[in-house]
Structure formats: C-alpha cells, structure tokens
N, C-alpha and C. Protein backbone atom coordinates (compact mmCIF):
# COMPACT_ATOMS: atom_id res chain seq x y z
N UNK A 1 -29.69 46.73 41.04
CA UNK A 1 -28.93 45.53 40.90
C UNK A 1 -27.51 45.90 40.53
N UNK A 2 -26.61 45.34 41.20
CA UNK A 2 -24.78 45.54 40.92
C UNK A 2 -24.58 44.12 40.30
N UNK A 3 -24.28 45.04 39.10
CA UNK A 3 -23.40 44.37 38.02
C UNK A 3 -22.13 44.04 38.45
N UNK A 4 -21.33 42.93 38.76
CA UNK A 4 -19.94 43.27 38.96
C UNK A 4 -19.37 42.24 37.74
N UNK A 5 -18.45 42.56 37.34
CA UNK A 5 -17.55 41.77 36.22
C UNK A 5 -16.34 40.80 36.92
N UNK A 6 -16.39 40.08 36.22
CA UNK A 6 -15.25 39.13 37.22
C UNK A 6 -14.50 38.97 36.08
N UNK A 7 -13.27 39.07 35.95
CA UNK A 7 -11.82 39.66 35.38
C UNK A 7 -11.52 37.72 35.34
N UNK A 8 -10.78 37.32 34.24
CA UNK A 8 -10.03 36.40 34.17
C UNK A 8 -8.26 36.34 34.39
N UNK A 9 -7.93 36.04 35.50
CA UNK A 9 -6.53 36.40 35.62
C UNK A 9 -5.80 35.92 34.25
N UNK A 10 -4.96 36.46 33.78
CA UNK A 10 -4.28 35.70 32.11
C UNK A 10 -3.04 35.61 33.11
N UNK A 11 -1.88 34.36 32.74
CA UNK A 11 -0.85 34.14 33.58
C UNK A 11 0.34 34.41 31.95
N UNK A 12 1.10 35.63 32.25
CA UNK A 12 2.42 35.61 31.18
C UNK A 12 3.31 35.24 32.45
N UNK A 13 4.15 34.61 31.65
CA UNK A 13 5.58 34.80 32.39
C UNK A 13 6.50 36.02 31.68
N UNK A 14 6.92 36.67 31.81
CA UNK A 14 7.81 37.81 31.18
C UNK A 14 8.66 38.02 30.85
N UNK A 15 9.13 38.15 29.77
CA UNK A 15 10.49 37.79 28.73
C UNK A 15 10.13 36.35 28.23
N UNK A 16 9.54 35.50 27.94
CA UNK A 16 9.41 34.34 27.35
C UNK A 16 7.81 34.27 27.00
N UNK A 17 8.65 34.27 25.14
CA UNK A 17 7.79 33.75 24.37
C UNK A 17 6.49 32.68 24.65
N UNK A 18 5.42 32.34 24.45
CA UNK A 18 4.88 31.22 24.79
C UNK A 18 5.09 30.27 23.39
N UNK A 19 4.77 29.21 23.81
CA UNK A 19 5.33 28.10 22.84
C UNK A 19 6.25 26.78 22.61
N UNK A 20 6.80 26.53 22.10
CA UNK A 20 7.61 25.02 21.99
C UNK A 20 9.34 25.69 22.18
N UNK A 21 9.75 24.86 23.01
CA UNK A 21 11.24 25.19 22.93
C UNK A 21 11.46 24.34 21.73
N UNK A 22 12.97 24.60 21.45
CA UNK A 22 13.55 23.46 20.39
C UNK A 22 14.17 22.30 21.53
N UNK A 23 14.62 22.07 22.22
CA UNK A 23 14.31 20.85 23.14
C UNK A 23 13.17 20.36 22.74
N UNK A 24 12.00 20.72 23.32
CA UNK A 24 10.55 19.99 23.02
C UNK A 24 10.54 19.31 21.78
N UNK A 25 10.69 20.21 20.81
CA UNK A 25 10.66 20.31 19.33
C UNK A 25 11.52 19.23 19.16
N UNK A 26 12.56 19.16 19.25
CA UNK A 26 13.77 18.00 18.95
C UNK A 26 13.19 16.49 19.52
N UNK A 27 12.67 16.37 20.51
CA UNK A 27 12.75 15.33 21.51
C UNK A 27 11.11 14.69 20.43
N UNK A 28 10.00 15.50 20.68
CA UNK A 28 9.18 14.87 19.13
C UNK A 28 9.53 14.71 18.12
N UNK A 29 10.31 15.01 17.62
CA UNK A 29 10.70 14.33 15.75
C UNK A 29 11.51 13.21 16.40
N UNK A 30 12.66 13.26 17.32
CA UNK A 30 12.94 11.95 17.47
C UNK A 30 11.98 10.83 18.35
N UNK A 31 10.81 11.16 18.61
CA UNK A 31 9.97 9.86 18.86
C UNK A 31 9.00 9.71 17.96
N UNK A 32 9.23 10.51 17.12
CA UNK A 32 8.45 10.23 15.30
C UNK A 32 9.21 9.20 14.74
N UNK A 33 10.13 9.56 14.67
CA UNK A 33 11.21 9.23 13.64
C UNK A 33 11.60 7.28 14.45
N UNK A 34 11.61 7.70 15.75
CA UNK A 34 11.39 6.15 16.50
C UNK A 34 10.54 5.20 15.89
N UNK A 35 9.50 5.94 15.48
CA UNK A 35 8.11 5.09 15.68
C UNK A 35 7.99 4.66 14.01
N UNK A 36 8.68 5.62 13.36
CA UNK A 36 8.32 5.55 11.45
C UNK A 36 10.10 4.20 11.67
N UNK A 37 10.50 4.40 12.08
CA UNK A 37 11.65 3.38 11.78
C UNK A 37 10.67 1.83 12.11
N UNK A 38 10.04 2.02 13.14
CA UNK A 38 9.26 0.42 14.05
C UNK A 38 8.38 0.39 12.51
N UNK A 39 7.52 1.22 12.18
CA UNK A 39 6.70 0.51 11.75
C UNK A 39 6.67 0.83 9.96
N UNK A 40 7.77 1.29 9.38
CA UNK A 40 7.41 0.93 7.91
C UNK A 40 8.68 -0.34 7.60
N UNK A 41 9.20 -1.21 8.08
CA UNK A 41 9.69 -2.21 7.46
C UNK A 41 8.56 -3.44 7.36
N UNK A 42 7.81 -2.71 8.87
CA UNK A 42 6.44 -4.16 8.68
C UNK A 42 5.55 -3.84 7.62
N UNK A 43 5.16 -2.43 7.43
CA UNK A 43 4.10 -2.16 6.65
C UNK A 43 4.74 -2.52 4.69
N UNK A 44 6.43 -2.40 4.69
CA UNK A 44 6.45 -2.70 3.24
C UNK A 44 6.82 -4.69 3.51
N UNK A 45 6.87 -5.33 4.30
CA UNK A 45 6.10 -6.85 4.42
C UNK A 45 5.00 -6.85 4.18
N UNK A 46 4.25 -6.36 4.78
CA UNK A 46 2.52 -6.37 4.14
C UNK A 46 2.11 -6.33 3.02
N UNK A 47 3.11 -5.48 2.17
CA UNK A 47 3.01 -5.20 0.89
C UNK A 47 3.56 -6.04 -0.06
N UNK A 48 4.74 -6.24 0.34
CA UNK A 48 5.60 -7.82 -0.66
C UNK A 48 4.31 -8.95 -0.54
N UNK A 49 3.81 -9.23 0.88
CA UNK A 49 2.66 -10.15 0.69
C UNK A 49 1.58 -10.29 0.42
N UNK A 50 0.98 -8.87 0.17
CA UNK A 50 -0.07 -8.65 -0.53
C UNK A 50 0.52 -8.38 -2.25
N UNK A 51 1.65 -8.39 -2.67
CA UNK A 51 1.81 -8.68 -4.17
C UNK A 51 1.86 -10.26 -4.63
N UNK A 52 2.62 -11.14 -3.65
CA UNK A 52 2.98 -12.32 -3.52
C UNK A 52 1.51 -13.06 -4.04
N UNK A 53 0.54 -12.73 -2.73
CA UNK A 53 -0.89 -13.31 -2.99
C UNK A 53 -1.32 -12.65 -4.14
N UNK A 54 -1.18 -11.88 -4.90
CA UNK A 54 -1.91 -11.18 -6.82
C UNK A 54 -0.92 -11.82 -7.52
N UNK A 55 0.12 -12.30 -7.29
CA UNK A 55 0.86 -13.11 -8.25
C UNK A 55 0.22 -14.60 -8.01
N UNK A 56 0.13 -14.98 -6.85
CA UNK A 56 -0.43 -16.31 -6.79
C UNK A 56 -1.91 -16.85 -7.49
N UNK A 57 -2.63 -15.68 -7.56
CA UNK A 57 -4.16 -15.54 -8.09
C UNK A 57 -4.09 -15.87 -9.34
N UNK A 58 -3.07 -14.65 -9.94
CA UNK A 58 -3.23 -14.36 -11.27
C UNK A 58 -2.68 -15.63 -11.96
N UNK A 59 -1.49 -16.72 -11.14
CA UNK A 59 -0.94 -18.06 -11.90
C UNK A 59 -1.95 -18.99 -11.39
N UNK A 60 -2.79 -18.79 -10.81
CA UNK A 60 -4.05 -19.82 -10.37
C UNK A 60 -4.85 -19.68 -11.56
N UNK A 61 -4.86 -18.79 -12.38
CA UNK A 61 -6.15 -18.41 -13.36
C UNK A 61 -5.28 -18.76 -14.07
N UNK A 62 -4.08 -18.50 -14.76
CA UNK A 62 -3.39 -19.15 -15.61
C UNK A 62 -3.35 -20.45 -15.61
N UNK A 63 -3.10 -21.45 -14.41
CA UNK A 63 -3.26 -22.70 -14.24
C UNK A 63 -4.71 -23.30 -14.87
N UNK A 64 -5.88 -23.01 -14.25
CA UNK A 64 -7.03 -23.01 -14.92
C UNK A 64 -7.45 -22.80 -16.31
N UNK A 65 -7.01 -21.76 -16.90
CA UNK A 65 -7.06 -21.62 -18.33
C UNK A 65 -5.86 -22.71 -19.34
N UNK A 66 -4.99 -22.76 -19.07
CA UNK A 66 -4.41 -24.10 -19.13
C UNK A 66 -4.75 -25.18 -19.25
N UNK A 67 -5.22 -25.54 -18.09
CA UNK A 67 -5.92 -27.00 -18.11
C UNK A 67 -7.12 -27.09 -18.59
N UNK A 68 -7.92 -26.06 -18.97
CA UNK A 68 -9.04 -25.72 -19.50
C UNK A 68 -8.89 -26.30 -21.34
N UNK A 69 -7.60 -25.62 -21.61
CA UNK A 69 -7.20 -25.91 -23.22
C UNK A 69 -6.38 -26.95 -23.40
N UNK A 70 -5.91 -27.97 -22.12
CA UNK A 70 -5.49 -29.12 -22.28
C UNK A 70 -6.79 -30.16 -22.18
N UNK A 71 -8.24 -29.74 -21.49
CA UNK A 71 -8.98 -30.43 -21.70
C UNK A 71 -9.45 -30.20 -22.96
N UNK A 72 -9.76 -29.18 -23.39
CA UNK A 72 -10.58 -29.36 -25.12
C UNK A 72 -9.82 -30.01 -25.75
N UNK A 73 -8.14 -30.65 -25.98
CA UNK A 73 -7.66 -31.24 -26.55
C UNK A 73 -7.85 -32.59 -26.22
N UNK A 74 -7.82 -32.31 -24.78
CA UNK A 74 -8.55 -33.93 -24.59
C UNK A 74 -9.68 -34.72 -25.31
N UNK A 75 -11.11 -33.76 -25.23
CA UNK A 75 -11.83 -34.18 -25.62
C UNK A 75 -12.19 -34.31 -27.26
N UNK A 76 -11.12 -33.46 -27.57
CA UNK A 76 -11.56 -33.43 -29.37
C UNK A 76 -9.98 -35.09 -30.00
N UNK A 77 -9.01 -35.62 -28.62
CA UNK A 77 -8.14 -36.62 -29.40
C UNK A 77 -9.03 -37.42 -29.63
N UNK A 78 -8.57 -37.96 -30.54
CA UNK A 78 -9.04 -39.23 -31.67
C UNK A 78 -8.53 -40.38 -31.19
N UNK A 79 -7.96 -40.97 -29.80
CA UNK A 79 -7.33 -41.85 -29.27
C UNK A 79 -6.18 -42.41 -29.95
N UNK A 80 -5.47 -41.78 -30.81
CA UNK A 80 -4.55 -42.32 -31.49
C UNK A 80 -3.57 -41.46 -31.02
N UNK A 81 -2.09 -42.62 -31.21
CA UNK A 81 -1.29 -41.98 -30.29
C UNK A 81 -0.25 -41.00 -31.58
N UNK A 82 -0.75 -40.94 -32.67
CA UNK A 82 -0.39 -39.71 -33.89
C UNK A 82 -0.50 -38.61 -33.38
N UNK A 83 -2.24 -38.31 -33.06
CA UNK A 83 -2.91 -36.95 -33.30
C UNK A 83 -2.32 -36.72 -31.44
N UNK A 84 -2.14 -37.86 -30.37
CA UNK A 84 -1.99 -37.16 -29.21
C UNK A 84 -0.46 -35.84 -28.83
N UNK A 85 -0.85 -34.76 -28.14
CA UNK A 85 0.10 -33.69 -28.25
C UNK A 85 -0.52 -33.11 -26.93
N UNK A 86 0.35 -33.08 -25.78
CA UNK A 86 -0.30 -32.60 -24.89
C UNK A 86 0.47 -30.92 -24.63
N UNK A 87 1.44 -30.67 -25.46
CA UNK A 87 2.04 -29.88 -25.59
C UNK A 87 1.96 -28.33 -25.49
N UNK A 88 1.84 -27.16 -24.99
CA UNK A 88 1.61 -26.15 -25.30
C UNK A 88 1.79 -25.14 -26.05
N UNK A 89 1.72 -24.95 -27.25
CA UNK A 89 2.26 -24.47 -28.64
C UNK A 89 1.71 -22.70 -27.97
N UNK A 90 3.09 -22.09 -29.04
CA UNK A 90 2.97 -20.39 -29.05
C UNK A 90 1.44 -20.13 -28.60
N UNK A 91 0.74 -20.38 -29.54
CA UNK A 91 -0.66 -20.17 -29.62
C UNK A 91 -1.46 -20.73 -28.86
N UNK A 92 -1.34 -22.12 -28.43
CA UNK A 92 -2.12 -22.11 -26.95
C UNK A 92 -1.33 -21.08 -25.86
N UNK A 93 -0.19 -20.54 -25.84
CA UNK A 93 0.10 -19.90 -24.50
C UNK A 93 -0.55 -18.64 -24.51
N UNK A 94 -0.39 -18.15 -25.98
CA UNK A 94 -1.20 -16.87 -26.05
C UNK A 94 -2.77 -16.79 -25.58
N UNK A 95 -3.18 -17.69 -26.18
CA UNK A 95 -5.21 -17.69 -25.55
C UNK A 95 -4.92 -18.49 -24.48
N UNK A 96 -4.15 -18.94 -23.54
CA UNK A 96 -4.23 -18.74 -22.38
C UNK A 96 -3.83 -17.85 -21.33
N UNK A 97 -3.02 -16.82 -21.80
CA UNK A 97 -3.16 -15.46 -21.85
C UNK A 97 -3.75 -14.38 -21.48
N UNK A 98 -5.03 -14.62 -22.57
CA UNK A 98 -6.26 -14.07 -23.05
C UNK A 98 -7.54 -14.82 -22.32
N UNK A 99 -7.21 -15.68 -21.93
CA UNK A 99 -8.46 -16.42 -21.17
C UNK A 99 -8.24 -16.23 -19.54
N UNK A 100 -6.96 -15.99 -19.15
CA UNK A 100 -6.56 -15.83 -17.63
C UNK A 100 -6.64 -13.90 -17.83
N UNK A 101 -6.48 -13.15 -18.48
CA UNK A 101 -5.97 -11.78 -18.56
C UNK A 101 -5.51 -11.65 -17.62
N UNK A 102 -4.21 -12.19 -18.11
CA UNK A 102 -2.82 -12.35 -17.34
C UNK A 102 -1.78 -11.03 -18.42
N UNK A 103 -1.73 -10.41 -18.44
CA UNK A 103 -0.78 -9.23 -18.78
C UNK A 103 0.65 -9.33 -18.00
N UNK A 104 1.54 -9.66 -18.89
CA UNK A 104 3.00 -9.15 -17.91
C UNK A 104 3.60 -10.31 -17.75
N UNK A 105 2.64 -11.83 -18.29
CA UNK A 105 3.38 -12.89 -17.06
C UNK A 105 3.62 -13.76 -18.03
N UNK A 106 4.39 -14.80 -18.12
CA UNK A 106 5.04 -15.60 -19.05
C UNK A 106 5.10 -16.95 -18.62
N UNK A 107 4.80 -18.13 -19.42
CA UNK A 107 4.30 -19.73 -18.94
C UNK A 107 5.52 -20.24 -19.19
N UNK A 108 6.93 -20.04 -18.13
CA UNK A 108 8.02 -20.72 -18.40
C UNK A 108 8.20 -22.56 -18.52
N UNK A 109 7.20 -23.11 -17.71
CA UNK A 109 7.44 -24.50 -17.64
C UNK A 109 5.78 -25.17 -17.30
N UNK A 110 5.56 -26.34 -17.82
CA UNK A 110 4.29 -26.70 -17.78
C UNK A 110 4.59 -28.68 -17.39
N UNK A 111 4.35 -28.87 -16.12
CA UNK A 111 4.24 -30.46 -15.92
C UNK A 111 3.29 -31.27 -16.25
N UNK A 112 3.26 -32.51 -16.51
CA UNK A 112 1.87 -33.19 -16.63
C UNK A 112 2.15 -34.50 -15.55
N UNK A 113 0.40 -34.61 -15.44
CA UNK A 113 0.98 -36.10 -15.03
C UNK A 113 1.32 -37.05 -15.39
N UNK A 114 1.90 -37.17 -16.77
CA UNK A 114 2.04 -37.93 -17.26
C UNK A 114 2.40 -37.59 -19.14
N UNK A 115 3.57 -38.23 -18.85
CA UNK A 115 4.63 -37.95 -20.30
C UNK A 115 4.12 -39.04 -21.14
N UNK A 116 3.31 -40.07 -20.90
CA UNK A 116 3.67 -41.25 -21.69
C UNK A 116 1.99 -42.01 -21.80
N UNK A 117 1.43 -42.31 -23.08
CA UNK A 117 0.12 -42.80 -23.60
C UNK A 117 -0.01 -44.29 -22.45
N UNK A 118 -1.10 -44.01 -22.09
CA UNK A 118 -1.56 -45.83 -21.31
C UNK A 118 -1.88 -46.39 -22.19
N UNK A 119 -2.58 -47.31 -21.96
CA UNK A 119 -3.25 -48.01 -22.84
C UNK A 119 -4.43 -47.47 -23.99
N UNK A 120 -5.19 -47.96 -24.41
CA UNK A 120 -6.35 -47.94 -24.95
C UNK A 120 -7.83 -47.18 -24.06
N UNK A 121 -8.48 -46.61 -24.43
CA UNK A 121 -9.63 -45.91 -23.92
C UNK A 121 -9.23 -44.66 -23.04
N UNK A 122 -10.51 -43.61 -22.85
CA UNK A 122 -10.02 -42.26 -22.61
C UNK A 122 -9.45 -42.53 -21.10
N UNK A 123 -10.30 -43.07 -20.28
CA UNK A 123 -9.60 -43.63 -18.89
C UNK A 123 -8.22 -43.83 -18.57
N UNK A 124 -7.67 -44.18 -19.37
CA UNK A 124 -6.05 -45.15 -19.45
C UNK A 124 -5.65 -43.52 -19.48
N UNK A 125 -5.70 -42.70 -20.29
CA UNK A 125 -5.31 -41.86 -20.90
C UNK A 125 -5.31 -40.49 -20.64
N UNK A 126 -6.19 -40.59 -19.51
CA UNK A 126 -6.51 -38.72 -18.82
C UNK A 126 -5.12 -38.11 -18.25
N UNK A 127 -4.18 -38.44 -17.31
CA UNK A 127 -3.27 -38.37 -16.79
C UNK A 127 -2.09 -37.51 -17.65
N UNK A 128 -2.21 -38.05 -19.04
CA UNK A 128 -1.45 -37.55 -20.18
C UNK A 128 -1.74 -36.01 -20.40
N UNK A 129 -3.28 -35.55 -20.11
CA UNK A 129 -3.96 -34.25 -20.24
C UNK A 129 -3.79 -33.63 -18.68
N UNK A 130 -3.38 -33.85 -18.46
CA UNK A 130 -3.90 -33.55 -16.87
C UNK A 130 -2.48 -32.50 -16.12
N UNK A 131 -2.66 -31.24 -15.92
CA UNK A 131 -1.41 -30.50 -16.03
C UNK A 131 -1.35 -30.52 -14.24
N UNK A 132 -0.12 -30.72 -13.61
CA UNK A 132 0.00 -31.09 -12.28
C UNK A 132 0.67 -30.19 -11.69
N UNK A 133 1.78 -29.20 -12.48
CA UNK A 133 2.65 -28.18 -11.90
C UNK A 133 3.13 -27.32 -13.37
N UNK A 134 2.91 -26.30 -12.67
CA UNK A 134 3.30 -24.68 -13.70
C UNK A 134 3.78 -23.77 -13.30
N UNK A 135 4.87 -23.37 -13.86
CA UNK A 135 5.33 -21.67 -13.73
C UNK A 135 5.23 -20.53 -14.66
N UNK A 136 5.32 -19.50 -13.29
CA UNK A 136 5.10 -18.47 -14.61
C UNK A 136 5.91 -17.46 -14.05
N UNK A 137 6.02 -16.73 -14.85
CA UNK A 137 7.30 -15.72 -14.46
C UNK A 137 6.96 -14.07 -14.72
N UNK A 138 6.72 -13.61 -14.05
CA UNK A 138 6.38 -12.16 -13.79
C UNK A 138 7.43 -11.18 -13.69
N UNK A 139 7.15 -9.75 -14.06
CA UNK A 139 8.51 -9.14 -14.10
C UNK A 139 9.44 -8.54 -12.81
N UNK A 140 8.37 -9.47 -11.46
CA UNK A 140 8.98 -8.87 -9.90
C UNK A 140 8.82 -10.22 -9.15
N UNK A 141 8.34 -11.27 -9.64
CA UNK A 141 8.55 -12.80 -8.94
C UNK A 141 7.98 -14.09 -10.14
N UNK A 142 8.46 -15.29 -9.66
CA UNK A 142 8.44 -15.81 -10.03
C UNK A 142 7.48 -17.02 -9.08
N UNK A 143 5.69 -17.64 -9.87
CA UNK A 143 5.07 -18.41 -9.27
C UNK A 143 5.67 -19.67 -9.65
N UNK A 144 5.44 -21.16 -8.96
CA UNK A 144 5.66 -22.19 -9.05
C UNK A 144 4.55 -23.23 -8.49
N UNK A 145 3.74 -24.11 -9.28
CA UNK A 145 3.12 -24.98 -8.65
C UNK A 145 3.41 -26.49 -8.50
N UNK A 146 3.67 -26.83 -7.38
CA UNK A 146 4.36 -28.29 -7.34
C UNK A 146 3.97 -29.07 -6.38
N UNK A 147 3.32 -30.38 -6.65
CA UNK A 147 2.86 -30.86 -5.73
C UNK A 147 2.23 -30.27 -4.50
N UNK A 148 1.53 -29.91 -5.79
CA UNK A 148 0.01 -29.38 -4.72
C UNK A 148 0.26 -27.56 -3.92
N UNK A 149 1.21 -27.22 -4.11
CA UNK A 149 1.82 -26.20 -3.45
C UNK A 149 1.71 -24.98 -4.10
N UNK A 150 1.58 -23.81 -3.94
CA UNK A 150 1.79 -22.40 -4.40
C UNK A 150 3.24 -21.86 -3.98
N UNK A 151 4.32 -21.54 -4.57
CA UNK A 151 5.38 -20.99 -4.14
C UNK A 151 5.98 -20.04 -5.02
N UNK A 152 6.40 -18.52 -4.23
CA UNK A 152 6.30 -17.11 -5.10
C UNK A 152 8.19 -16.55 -4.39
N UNK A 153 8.50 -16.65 -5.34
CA UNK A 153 10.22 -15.99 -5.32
C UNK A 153 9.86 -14.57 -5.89
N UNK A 154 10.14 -13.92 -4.78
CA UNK A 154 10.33 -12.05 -5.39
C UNK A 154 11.89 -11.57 -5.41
C-alpha cells in the first residue's frame, strides 16, 4: 500500500507582515467610536428615566404613609373644631419617613382637600383629612403630585 502525503500549500506573500494595517486599524475605532457616540446619549435617557420612575415610587410611598397618619388623626378627632389639625408637625414628617423608608428625601409642601371644617359629623369633614397633592424633594429631582398627576424635575 502507497502512503502518499498531501502537502497543504501555505500562501505568504513576501516582505509583508500578516495582519492589520493601521488603515484597517484606524477605519474600526472610527466605526466604534460612530456607534458609542449613537448609542450612549440614549442609554444615559434610560437612565435619567429609570431614576425619575425610583423617585416617583419612593414619593408614592411617602404619599401613602402620609395619608396613612392623616387618617389616624382622622379617626382619633373628637369632632371639635379645637382638637382639629390637619397639619404635618416635625414629628409626623419624621415617622413618615420611617414608615415610607424614604432616606434622602424631604416633604417640602403637603395639599389637602380641603383647608376649612364642614359642618357637623365625620362625613362633612373627611375632605379636611384627605391629602390631594405633595412634594418632595430629593437631592437630584424634585417629585410633585397634582391633580392626580406624578411630575419629576431632575
């Protein structure tokens, strides 16, 4: 039996290196550099709006804990318009605070529906407890709730 070996032709060209010219080389970093310009102004949008929405969360839980400690005041007034205070004192802002674990963020303004006692019975009178729009102020935006709305200034 004949063995024969079959040889792989190898192709050099002679005097040249194999490899990347700097042409080549140049012409890829500038269609890198194309492509990182296209796409990180969108990718840090993504990011302002994915902070936007954790600021909006975190004043949603603040909102809630809020109205949470404007209802226990509700339910513990004595219907007299002395003891009524729909107010948010140091110390309610703090345990609402502590009840949202809200770290960082500050309860600049608090609306109600209502500034002024109705009449007689708790009915007349819920509106007074009843918190309708809040801000809060964070150390990279500022949330706002207003008529019904979520709105975040960075």
């Amino acid at each position: 039996m004949d063995k024969r070996v079959i040889h792989k032709k190898e192709y050099y060209v002679t005097g040249r290196n194999q490899g990347f010219t700097l042409v080549e080389m140049i012409v890829v970093m500038v269609i890198l550099t194309v492509l990182a310009a296209i796409l990180v102004p969108g990718l840090m949008g993504w990011i302002d709006e994915a902070k936007g929405k954790q600021y909006v969360l975190s004043a949603r839980s603040i909102y809630m804990s809020a109205q949470a400690i404007e209802s226990e005041k509700y339910a513990a007034w004595d219907g007299t318009a002395a003891n009524a205070n729909h107010n948010l004192s140091e110390n309610d802002k703090e345990r609402i605070m502590r009840m949202a674990d809200a770290d960082g963020a500050v309860i600049e303004n608090v609306v109600f529906e209502s500034d002024t006692l109705g009449g007689s019975g708790a009915s007349s009178n819920h509106a007074y407890f009843t918190i309708v729009g809040i801000t809060v102020r964070y150390e990279g935006a500022t949330v706002t709730l207003s008529d019904g709305i979520w709105t975040v200034i960075q």
